[in-house]
Every structure is written in C-alpha cells, then in structure tokens.
N, C-alpha and C. Protein backbone atom coordinates (compact mmCIF):
# COMPACT_ATOMS: atom_id res chain seq x y z
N UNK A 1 -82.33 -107.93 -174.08
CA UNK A 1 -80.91 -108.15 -173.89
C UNK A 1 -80.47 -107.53 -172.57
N UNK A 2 -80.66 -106.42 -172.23
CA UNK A 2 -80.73 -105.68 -171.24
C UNK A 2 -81.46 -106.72 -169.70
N UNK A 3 -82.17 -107.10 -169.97
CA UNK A 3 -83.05 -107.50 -169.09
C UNK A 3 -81.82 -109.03 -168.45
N UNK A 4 -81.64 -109.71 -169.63
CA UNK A 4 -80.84 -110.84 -169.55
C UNK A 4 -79.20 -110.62 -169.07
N UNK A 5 -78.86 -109.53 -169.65
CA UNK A 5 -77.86 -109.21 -168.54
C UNK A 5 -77.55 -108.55 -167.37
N UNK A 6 -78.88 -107.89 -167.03
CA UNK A 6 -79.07 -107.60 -165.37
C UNK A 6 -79.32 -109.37 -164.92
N UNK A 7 -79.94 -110.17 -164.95
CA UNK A 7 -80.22 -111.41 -164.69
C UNK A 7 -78.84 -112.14 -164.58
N UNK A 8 -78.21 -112.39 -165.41
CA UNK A 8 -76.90 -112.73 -165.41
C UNK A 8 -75.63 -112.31 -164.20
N UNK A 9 -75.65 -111.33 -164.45
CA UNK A 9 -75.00 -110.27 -163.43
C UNK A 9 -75.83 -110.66 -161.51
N UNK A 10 -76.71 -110.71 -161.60
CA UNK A 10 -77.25 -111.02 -160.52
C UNK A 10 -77.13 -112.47 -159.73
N UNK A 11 -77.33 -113.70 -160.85
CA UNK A 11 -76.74 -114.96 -160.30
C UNK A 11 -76.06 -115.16 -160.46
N UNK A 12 -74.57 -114.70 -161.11
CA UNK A 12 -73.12 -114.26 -160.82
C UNK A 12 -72.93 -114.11 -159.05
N UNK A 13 -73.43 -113.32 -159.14
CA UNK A 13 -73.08 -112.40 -157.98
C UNK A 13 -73.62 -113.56 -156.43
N UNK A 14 -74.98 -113.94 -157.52
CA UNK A 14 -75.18 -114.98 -156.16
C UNK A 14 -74.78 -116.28 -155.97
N UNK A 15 -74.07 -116.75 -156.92
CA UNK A 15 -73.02 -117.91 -157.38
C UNK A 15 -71.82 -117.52 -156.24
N UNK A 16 -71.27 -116.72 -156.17
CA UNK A 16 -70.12 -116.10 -155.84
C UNK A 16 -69.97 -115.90 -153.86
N UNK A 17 -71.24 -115.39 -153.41
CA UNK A 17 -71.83 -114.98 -152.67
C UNK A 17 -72.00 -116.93 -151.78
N UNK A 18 -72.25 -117.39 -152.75
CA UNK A 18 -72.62 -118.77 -151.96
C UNK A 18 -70.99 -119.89 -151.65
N UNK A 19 -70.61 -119.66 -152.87
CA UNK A 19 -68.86 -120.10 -153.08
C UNK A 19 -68.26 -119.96 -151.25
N UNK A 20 -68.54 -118.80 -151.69
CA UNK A 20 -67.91 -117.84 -150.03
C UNK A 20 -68.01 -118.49 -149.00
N UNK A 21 -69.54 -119.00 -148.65
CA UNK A 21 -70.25 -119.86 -147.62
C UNK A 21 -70.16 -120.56 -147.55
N UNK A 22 -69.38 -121.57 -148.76
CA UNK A 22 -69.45 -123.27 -148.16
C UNK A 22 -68.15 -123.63 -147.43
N UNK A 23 -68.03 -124.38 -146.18
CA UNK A 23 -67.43 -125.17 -145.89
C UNK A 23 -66.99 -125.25 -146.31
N UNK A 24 -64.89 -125.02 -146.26
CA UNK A 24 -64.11 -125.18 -146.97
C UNK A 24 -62.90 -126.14 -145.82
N UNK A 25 -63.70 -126.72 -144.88
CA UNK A 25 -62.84 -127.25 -143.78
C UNK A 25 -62.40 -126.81 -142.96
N UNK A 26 -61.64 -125.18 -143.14
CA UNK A 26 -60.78 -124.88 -142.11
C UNK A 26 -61.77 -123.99 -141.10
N UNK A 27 -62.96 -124.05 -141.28
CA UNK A 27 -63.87 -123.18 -140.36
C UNK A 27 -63.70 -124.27 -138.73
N UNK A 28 -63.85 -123.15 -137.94
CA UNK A 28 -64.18 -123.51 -136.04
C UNK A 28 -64.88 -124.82 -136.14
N UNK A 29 -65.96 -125.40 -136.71
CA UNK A 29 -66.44 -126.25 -136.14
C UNK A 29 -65.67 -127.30 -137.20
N UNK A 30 -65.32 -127.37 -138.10
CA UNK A 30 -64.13 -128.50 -138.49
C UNK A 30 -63.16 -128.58 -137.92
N UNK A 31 -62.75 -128.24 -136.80
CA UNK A 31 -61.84 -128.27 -135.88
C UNK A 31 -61.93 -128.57 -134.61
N UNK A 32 -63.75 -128.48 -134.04
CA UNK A 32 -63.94 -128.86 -132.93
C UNK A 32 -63.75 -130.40 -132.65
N UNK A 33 -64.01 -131.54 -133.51
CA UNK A 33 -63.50 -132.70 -133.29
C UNK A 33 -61.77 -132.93 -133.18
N UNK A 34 -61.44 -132.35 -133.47
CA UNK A 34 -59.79 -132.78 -133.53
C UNK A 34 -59.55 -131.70 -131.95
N UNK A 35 -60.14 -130.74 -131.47
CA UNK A 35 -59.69 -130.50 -130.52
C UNK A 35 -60.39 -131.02 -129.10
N UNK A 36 -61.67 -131.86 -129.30
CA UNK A 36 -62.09 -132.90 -128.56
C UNK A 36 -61.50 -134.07 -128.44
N UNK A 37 -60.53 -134.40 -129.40
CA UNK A 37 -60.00 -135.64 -129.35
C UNK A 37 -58.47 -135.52 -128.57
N UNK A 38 -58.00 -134.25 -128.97
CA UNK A 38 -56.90 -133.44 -127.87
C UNK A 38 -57.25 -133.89 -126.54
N UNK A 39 -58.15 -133.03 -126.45
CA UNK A 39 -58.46 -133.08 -124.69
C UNK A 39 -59.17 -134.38 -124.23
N UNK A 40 -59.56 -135.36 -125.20
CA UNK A 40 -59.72 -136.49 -124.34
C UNK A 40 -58.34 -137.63 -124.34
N UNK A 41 -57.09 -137.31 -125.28
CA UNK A 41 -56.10 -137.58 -124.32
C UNK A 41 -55.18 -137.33 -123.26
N UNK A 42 -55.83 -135.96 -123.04
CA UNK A 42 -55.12 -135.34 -122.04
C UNK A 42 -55.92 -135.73 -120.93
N UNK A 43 -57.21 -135.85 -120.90
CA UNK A 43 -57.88 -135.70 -120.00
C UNK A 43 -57.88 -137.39 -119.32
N UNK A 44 -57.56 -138.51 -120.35
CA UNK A 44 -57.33 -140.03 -119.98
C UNK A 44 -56.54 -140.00 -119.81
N UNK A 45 -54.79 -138.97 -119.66
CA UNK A 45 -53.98 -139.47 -118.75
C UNK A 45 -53.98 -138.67 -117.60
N UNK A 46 -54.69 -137.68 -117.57
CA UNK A 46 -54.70 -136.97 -116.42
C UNK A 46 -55.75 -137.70 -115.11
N UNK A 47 -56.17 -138.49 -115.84
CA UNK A 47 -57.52 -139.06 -114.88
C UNK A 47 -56.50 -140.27 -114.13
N UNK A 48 -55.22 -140.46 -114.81
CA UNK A 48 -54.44 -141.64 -114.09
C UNK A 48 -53.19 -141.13 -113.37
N UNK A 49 -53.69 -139.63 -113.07
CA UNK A 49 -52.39 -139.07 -112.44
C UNK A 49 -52.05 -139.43 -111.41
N UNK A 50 -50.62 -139.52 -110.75
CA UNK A 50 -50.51 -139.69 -109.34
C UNK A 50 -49.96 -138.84 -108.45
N UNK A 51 -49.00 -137.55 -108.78
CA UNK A 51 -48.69 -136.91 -108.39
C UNK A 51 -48.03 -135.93 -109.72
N UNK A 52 -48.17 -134.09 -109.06
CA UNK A 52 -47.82 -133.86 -109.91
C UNK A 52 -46.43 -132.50 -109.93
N UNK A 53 -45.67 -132.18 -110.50
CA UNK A 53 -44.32 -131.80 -110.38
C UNK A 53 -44.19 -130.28 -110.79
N UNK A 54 -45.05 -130.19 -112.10
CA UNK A 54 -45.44 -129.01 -112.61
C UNK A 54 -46.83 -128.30 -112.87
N UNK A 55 -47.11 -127.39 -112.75
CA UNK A 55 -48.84 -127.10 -112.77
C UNK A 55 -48.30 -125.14 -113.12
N UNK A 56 -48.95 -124.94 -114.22
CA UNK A 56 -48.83 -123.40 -114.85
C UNK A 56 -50.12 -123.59 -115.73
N UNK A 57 -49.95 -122.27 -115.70
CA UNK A 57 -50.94 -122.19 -116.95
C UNK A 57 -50.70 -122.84 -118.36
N UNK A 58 -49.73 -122.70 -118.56
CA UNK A 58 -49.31 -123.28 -119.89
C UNK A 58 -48.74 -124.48 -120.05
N UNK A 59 -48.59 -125.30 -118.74
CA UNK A 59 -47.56 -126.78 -118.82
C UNK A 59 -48.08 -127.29 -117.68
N UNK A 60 -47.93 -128.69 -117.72
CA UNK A 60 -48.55 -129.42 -116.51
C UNK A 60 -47.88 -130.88 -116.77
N UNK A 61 -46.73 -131.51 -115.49
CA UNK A 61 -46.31 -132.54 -115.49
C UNK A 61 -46.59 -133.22 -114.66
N UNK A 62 -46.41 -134.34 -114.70
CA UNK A 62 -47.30 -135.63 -113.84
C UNK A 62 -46.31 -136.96 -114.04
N UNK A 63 -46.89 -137.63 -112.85
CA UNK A 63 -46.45 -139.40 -113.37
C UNK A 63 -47.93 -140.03 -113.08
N UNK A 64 -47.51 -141.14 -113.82
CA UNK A 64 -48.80 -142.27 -113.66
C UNK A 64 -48.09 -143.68 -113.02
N UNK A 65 -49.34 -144.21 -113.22
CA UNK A 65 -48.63 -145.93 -113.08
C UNK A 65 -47.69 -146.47 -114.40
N UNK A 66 -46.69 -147.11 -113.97
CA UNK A 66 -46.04 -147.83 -115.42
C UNK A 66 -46.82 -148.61 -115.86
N UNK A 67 -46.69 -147.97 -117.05
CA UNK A 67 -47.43 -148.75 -118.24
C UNK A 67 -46.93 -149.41 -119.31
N UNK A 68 -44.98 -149.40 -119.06
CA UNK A 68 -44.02 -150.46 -120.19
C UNK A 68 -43.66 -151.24 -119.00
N UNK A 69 -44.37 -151.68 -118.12
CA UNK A 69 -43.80 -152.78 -117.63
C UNK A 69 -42.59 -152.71 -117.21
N UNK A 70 -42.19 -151.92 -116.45
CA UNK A 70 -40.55 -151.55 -116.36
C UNK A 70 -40.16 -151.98 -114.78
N UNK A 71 -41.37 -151.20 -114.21
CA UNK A 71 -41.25 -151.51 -112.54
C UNK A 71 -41.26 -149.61 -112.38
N UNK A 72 -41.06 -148.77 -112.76
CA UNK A 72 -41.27 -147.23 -112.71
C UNK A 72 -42.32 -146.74 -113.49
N UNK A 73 -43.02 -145.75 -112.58
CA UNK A 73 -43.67 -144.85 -112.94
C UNK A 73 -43.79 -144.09 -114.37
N UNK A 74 -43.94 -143.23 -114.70
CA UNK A 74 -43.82 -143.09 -115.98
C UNK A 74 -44.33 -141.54 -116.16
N UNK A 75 -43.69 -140.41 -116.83
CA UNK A 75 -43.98 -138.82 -116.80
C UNK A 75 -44.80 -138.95 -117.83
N UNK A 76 -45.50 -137.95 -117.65
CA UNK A 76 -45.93 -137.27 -119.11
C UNK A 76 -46.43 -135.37 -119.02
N UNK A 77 -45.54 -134.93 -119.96
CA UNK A 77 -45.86 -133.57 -119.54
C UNK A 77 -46.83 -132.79 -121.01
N UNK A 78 -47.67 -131.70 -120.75
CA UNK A 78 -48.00 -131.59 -121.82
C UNK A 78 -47.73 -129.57 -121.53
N UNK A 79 -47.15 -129.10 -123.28
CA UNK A 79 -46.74 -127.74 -122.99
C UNK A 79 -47.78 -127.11 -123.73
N UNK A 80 -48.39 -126.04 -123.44
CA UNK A 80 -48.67 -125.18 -124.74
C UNK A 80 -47.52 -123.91 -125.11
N UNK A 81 -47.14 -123.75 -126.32
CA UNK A 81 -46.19 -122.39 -126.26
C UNK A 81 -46.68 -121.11 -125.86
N UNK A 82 -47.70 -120.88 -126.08
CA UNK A 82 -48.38 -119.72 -125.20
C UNK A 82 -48.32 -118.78 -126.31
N UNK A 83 -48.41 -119.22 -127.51
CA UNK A 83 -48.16 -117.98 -128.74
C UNK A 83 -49.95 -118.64 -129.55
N UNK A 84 -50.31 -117.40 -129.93
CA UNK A 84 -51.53 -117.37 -130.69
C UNK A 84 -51.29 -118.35 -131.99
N UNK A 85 -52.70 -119.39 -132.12
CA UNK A 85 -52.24 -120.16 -133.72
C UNK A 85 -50.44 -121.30 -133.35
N UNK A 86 -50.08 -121.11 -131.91
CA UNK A 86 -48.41 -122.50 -131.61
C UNK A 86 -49.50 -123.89 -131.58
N UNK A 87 -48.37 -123.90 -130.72
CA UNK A 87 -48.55 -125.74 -130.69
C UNK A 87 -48.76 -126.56 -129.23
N UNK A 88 -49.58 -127.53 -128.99
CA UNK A 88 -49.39 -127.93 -127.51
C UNK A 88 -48.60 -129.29 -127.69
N UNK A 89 -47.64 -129.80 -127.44
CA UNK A 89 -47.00 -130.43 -127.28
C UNK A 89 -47.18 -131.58 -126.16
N UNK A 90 -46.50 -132.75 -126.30
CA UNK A 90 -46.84 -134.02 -125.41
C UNK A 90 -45.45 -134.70 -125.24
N UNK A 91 -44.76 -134.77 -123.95
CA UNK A 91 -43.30 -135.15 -123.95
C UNK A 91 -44.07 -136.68 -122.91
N UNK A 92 -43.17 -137.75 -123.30
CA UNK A 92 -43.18 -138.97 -122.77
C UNK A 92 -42.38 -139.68 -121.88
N UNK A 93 -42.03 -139.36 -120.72
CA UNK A 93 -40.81 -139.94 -119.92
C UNK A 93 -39.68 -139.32 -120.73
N UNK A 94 -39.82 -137.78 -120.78
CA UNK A 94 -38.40 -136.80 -121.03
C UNK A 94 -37.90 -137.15 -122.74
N UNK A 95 -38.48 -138.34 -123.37
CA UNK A 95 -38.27 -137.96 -124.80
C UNK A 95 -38.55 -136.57 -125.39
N UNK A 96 -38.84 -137.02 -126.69
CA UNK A 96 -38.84 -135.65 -127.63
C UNK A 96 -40.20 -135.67 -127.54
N UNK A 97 -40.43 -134.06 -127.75
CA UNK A 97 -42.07 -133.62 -127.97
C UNK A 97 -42.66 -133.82 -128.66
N UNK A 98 -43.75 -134.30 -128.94
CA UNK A 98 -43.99 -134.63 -130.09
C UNK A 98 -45.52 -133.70 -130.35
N UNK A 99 -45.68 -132.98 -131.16
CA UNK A 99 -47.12 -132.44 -131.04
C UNK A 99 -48.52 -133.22 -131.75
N UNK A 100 -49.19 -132.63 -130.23
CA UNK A 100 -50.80 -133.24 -130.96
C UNK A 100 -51.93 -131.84 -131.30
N UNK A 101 -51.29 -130.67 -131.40
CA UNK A 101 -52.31 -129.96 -132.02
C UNK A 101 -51.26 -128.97 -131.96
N UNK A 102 -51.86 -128.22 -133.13
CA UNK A 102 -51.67 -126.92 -133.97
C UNK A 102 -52.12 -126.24 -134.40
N UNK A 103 -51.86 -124.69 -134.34
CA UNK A 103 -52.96 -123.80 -134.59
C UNK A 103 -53.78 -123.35 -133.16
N UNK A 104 -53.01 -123.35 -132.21
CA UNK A 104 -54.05 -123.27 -131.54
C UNK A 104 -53.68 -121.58 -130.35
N UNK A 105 -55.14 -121.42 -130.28
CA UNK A 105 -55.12 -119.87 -130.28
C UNK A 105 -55.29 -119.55 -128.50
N UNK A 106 -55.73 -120.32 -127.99
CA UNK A 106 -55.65 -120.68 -126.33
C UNK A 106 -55.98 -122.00 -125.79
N UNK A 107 -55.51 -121.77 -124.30
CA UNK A 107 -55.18 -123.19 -123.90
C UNK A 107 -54.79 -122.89 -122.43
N UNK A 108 -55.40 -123.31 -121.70
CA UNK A 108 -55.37 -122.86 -120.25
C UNK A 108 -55.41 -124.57 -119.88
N UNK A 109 -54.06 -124.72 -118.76
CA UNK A 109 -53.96 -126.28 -117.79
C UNK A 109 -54.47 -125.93 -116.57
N UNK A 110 -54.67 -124.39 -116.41
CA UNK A 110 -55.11 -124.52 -114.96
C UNK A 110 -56.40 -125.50 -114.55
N UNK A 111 -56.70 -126.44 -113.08
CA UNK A 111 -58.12 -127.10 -113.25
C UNK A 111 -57.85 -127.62 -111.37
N UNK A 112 -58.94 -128.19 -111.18
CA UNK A 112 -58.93 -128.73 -109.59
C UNK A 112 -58.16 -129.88 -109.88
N UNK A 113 -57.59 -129.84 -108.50
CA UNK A 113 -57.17 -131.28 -108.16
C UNK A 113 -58.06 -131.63 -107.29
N UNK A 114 -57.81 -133.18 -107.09
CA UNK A 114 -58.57 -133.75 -105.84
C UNK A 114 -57.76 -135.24 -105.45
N UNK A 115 -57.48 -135.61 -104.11
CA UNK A 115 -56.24 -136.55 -103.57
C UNK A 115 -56.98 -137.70 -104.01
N UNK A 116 -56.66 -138.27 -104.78
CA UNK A 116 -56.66 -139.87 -104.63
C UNK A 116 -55.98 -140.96 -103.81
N UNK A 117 -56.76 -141.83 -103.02
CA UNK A 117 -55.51 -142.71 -102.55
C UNK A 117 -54.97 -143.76 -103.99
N UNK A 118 -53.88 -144.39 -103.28
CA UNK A 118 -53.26 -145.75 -104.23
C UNK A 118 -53.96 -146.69 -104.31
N UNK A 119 -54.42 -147.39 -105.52
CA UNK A 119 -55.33 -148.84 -105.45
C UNK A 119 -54.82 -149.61 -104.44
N UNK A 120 -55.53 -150.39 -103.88
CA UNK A 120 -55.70 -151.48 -102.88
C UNK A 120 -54.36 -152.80 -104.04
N UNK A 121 -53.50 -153.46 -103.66
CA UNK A 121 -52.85 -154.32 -103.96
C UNK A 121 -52.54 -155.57 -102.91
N UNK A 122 -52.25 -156.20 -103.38
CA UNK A 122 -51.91 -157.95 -102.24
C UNK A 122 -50.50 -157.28 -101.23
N UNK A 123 -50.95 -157.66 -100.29
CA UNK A 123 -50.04 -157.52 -99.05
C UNK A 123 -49.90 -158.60 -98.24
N UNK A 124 -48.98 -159.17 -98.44
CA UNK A 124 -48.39 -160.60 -97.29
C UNK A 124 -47.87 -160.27 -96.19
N UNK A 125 -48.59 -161.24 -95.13
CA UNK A 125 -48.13 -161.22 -93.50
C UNK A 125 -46.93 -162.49 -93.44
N UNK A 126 -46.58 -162.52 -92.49
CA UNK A 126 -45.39 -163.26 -91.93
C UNK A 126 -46.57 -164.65 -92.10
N UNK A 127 -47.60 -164.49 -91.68
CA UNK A 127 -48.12 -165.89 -91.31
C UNK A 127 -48.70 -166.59 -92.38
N UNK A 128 -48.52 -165.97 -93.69
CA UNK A 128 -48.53 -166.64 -95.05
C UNK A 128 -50.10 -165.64 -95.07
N UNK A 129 -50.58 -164.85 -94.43
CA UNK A 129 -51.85 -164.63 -95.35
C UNK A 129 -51.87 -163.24 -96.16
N UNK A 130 -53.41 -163.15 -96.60
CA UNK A 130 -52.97 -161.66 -97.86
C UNK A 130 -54.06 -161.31 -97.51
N UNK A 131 -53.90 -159.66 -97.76
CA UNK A 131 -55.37 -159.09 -97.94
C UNK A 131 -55.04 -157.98 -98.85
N UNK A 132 -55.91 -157.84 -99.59
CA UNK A 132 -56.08 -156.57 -100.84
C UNK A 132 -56.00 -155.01 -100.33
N UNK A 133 -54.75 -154.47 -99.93
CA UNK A 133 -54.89 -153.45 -98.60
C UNK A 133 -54.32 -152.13 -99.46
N UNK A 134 -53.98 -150.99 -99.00
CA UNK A 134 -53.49 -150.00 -99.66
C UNK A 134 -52.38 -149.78 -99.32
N UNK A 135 -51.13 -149.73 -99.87
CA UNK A 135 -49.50 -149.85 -99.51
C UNK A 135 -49.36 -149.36 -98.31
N UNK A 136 -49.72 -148.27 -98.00
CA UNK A 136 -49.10 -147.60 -96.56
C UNK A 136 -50.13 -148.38 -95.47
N UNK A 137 -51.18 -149.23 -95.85
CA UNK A 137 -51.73 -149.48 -94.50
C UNK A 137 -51.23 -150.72 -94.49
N UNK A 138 -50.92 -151.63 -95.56
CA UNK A 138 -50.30 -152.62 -95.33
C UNK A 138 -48.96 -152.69 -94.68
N UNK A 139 -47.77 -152.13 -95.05
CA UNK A 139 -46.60 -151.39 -94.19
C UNK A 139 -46.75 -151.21 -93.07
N UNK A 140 -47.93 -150.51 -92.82
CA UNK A 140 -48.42 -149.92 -91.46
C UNK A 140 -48.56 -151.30 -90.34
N UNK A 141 -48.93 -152.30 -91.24
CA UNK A 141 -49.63 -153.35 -90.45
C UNK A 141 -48.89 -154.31 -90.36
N UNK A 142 -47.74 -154.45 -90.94
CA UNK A 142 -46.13 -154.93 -91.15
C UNK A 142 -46.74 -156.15 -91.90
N UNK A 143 -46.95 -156.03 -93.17
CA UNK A 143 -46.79 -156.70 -94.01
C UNK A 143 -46.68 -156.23 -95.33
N UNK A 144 -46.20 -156.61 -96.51
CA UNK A 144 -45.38 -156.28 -97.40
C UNK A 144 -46.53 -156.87 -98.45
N UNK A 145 -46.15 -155.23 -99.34
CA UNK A 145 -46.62 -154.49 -100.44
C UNK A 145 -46.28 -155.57 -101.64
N UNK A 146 -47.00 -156.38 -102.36
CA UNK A 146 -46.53 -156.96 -103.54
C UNK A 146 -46.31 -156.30 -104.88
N UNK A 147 -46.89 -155.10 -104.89
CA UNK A 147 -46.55 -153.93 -105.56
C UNK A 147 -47.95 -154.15 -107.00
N UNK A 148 -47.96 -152.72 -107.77
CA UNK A 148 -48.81 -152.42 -108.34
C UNK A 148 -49.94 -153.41 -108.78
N UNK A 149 -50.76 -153.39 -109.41
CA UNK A 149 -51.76 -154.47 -109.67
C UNK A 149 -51.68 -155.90 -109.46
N UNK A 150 -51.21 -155.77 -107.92
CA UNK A 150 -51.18 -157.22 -107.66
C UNK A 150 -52.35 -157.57 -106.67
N UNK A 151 -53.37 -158.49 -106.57
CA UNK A 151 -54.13 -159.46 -105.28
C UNK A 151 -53.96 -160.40 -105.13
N UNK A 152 -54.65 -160.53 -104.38
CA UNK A 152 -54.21 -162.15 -103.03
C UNK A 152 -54.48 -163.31 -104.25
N UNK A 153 -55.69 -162.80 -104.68
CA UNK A 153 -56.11 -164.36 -105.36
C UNK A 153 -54.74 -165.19 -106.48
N UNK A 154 -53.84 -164.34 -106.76
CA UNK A 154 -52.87 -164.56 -107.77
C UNK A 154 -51.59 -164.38 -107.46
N UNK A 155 -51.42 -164.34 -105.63
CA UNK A 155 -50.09 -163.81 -104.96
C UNK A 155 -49.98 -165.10 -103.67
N UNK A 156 -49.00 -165.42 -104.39
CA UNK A 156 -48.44 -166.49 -103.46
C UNK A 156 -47.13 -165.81 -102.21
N UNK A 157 -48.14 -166.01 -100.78
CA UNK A 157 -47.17 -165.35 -99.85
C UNK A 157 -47.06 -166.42 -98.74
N UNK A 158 -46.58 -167.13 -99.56
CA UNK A 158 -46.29 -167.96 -97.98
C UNK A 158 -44.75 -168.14 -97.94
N UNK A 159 -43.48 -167.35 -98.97
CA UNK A 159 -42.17 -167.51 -98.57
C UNK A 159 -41.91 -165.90 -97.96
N UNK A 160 -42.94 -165.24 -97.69
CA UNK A 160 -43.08 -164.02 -96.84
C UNK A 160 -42.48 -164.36 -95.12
C-alpha cells in the first residue's frame, strides 16, 4: 500500500509537471506568426514609400502612390505607444487608428532609407510623340507628364 502510494504521488506530480509544459498558445513562438504578418504589412507599404514626413523611433509617416483612384497620394502612418505589452497602431489618410497588434513589448521604426526615383510614365511632345520618361525629365524636355501609371502604348498624345 505504501509502495502504491509513493507511485501515485509521483505520477501526480509528473502529470502536473507536464500540464505546465504544454502549449497553451500564449507562449513567444505562438506569437511569432502574427508578429511576422505585422511587419510584412508594414514592410509592403513601406517598400511603396515616396516620401516621408515623420521618422522617430516610435512613429513613422509616409505617402505612397494613390491607390483609391482619387488622383492624390495617399498617408499612412504607423505609431507604437512606446508602453511595454501597448499597441502599434495604423492610421490611413488621417482616419481613425485602427490597431494591428497588441501586447507588444518593443518596437523600434528606426531603419535606412535609400532615394528612389519616380516610375518612368507616358510623356507627350508637341509633335504628337511619347516616350516612357520620368516626370522631371520629361518636363525637363518640355513635354508633359500623363501622370501616374500611364505609357505611350495606351496614351493618346496627339491633342498635346
């Protein structure tokens, strides 16, 4: 009897002992996908940046190309609160914030920049022709910018 309840007592203990150890979700690496998926939308609109307004450690604002079709550019800022376990936040052309992660314990925006020029777009001459040029060299060359994702093959410039 003795024997059977040292035995008992022992895979208790190692019942208990294992409970402890399993994966209960909220461990670091159940979290590393959701904070990979963070930074690869930050990191796909940052890759379409064009200039940028704010740069801190904790906040970083930008515009891109319009992407509602509006004819303007378009912000997007992203904050962290800078408090252990806050929130990083994602504001959209000055709407409301809306957050994409929580819980989170650091978060650094500092990173390199590097100049991009503007894509190449259709530029019309006086003499009806086009070439796929980059806004300021087209200007430069006095002919006119048809503006964002536009080329020759689909730009009619002959009332230029």
């Amino acid at each position: 009897m003795t024997v059977l309840s040292i035995l008992v007592v022992g895979v208790s203990g190692t019942l208990v002992i294992a409970s402890r150890a399993v994966d209960d979700g909220t461990a670091v690496n159940a979290q590393i996908p959701e904070a990979r998926d963070v930074g690869d939308i930050i990191m796909a609109d940052l890759s379409d940046a064009l200039a940028f307004t704010e740069r801190t450690v904790n906040a970083v604002t930008f515009t891109v190309p319009d992407r509602d079709k509006d004819g303007t550019e378009e912000t997007i800022r992203y904050v962290w609160d800078g408090i252990s376990g806050g929130t990083v936040t994602r504001e959209y052309n000055g709407g409301a914030a809306s957050v994409i992660a929580d819980d989170v314990y650091g978060f650094d925006l500092t990173f390199l920049t590097r100049t991009v020029r503007p894509s190449p777009q259709a530029c019309c001459y006086t003499d009806g022709t086009c070439a796929d040029e980059v806004p300021d060299d087209c200007t430069s060359n006095g002919g006119a910018a048809m503006g964002s994702n536009s080329v020759c093959s689909t730009s009619d410039c002959s009332g230029i």
